[in-house]
N, C-alpha and C. Protein backbone atom coordinates (compact mmCIF):
# COMPACT_ATOMS: atom_id res chain seq x y z
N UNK A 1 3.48 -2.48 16.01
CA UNK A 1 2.14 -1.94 16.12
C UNK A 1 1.84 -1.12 14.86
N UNK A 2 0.82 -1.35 14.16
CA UNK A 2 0.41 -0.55 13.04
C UNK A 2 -0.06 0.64 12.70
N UNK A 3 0.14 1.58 12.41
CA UNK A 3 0.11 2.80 12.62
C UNK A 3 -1.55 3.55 11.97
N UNK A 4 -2.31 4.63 12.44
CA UNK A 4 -3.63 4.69 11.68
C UNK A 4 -3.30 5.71 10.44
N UNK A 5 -4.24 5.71 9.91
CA UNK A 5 -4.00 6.72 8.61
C UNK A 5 -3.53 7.89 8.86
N UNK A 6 -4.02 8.28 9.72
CA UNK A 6 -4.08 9.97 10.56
C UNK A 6 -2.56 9.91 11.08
N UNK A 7 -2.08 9.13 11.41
CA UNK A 7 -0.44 9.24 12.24
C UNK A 7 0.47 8.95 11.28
N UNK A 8 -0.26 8.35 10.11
CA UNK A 8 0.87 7.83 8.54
C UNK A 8 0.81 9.51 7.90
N UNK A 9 -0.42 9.82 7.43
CA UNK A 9 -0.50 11.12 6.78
C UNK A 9 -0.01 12.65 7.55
N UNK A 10 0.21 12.64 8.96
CA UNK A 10 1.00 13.13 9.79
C UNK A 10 2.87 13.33 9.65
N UNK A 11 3.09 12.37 9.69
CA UNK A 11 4.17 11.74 9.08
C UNK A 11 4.98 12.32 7.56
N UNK A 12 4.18 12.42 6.65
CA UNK A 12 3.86 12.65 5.64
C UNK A 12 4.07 11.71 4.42
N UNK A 13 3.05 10.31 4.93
CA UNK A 13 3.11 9.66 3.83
C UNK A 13 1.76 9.91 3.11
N UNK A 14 1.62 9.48 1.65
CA UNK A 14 0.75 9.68 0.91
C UNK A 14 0.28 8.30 0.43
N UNK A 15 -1.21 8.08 0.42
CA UNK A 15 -1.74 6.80 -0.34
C UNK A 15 -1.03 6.94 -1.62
N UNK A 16 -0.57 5.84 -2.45
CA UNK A 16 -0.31 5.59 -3.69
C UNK A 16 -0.99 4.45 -4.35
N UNK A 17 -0.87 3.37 -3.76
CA UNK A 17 -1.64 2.43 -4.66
C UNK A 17 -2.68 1.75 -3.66
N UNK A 18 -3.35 0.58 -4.39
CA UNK A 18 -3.87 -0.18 -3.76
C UNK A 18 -4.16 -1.81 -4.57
N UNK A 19 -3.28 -2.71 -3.90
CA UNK A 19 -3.29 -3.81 -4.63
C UNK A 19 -2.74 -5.02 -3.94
N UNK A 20 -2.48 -6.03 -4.84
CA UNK A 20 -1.98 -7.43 -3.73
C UNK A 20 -1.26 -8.62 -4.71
N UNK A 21 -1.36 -9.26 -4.23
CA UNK A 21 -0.34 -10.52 -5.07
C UNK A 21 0.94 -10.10 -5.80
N UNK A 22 1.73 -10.78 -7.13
CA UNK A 22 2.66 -10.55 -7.54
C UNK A 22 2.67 -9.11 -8.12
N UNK A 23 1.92 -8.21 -8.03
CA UNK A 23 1.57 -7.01 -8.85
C UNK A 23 2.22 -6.07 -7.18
N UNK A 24 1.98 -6.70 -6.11
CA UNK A 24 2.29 -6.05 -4.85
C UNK A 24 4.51 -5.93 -4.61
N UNK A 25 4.57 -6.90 -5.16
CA UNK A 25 5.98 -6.89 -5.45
C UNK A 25 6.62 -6.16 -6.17
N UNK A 26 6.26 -6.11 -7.46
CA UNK A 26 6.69 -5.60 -8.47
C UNK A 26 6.55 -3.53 -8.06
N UNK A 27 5.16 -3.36 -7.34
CA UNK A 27 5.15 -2.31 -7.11
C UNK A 27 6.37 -1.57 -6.13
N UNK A 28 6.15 -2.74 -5.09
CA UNK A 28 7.43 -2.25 -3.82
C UNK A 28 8.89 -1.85 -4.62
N UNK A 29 8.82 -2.78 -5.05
CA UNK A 29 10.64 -2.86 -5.95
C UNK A 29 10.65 -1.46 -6.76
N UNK A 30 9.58 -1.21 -7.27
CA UNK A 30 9.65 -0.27 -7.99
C UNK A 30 9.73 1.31 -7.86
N UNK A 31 9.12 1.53 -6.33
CA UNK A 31 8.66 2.41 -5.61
C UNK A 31 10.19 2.83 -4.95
N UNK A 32 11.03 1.42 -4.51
CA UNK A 32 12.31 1.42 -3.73
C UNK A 32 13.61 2.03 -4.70
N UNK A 33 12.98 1.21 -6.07
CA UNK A 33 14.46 1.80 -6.89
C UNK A 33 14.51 2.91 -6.99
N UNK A 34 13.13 4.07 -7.31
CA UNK A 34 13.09 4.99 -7.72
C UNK A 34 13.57 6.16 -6.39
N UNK A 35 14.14 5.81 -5.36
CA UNK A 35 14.67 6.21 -4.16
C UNK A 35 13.00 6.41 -3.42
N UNK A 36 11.87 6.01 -3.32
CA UNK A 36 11.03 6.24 -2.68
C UNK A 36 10.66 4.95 -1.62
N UNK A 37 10.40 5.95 0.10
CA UNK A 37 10.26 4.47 0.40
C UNK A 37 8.91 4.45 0.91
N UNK A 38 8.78 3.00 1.55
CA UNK A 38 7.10 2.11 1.17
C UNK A 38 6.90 1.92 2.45
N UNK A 39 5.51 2.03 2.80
CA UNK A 39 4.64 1.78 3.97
C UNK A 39 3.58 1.13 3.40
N UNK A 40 3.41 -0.55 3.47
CA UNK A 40 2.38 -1.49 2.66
C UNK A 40 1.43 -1.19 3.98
N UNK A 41 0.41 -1.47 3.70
CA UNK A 41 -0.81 -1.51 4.90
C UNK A 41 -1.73 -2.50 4.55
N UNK A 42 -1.82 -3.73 4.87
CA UNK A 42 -3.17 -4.67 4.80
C UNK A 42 -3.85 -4.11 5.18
N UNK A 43 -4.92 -3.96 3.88
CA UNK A 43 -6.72 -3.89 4.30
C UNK A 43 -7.43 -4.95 4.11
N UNK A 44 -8.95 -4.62 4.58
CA UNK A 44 -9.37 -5.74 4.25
C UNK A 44 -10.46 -5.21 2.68
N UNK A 45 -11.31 -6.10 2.16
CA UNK A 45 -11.81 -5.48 0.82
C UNK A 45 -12.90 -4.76 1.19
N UNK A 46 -13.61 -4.51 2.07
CA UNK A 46 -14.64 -3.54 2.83
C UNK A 46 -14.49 -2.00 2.41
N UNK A 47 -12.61 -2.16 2.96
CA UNK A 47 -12.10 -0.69 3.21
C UNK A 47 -11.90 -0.08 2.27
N UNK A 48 -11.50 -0.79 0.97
CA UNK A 48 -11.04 -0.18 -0.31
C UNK A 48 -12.09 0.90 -1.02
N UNK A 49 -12.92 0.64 -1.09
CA UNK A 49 -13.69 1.11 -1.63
C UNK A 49 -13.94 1.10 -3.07
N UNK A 50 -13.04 0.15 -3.56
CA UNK A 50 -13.11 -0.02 -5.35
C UNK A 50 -13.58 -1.31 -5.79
N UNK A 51 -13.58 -1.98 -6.85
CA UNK A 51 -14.17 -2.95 -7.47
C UNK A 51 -12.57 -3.67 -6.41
N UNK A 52 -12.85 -4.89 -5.46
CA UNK A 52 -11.92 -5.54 -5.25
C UNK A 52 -12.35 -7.52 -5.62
N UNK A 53 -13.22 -7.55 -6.97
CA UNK A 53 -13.42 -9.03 -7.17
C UNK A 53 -12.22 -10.29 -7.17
N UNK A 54 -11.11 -8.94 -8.03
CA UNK A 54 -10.25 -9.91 -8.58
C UNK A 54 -9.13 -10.42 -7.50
N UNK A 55 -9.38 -9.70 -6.08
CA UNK A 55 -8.73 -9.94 -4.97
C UNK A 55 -9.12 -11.09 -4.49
N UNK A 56 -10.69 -11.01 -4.38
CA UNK A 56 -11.18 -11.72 -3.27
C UNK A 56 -11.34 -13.13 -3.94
N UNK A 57 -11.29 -13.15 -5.55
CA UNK A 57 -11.51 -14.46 -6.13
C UNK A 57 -10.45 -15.43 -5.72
N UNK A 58 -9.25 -14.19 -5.89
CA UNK A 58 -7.91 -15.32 -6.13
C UNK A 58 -7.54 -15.29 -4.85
N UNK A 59 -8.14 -15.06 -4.10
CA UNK A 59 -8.29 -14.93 -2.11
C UNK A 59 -6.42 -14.49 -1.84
N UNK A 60 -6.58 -13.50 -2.94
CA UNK A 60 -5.18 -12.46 -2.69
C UNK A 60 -5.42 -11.70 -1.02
N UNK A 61 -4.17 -11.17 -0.26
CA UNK A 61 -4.31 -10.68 0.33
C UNK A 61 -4.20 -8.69 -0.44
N UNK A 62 -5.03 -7.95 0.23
CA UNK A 62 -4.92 -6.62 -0.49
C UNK A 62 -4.03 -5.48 0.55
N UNK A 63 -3.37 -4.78 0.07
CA UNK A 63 -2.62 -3.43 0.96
C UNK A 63 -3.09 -2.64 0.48
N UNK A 64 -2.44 -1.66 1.24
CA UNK A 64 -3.03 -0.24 0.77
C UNK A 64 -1.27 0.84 0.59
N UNK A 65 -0.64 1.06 -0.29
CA UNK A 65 0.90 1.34 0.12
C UNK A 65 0.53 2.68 0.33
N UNK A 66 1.29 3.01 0.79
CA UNK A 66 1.65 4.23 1.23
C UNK A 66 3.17 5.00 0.76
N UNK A 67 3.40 6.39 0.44
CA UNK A 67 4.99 6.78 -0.07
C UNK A 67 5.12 7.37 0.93
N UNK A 68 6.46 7.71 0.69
CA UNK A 68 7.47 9.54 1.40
C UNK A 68 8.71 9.48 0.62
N UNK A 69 9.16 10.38 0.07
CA UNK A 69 10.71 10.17 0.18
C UNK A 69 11.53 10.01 0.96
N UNK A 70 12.55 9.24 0.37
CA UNK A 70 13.92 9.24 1.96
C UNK A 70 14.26 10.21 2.67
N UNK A 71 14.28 10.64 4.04
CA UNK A 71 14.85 11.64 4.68
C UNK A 71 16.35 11.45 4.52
N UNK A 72 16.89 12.43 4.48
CA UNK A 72 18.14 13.13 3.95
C UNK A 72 19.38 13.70 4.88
C-alpha cells in the first residue's frame, strides 16, 4: 500500500528529485551508494508541477524520490 506525503514526511523522508527513465536508475544507485536510502513514488505529470514535456513525449513513466538516511 502506498504511503501519502504527510505519512512519508512524518517518517522523515524528504522530496529529492523528480524524474523517470534511465536518469531514474542512475539516481537510485546513486542515492544507495552514498549510504542514503530511497522511497521512488510514481506520479502522474499533473502532480509535478514542472515543465514535464520530456516525460510525457518519451511516454516515460515519472516518480517523485524521496530520502532518509539509514537508521542505525
Amino acid at each position: 500500500m502506498a504511503k501519502t506525503r504527510q505519512e512519508l514526511e512524518a517518517e522523515g523522508w524528504k522530496v529529492a528529485s523528480v524524474t523517470g527513465g534511465d536518469h531514474l536508475k542512475r539516481t537510485l544507485e546513486m542515492y544507495q551508494e552514498l549510504g542514503i536510502e530511497v522511497y521512488p513514488e510514481e506520479v502522474k505529470p499533473e502532480e509535478c508541477g514542472n515543465c514535464t514535456e520530456c516525460f510525457t513525449a518519451g511516454s516515460e513513466t515519472i516518480y517523485r524520490i524521496y530520502t532518509k538516511r539509514y537508521s542505525t
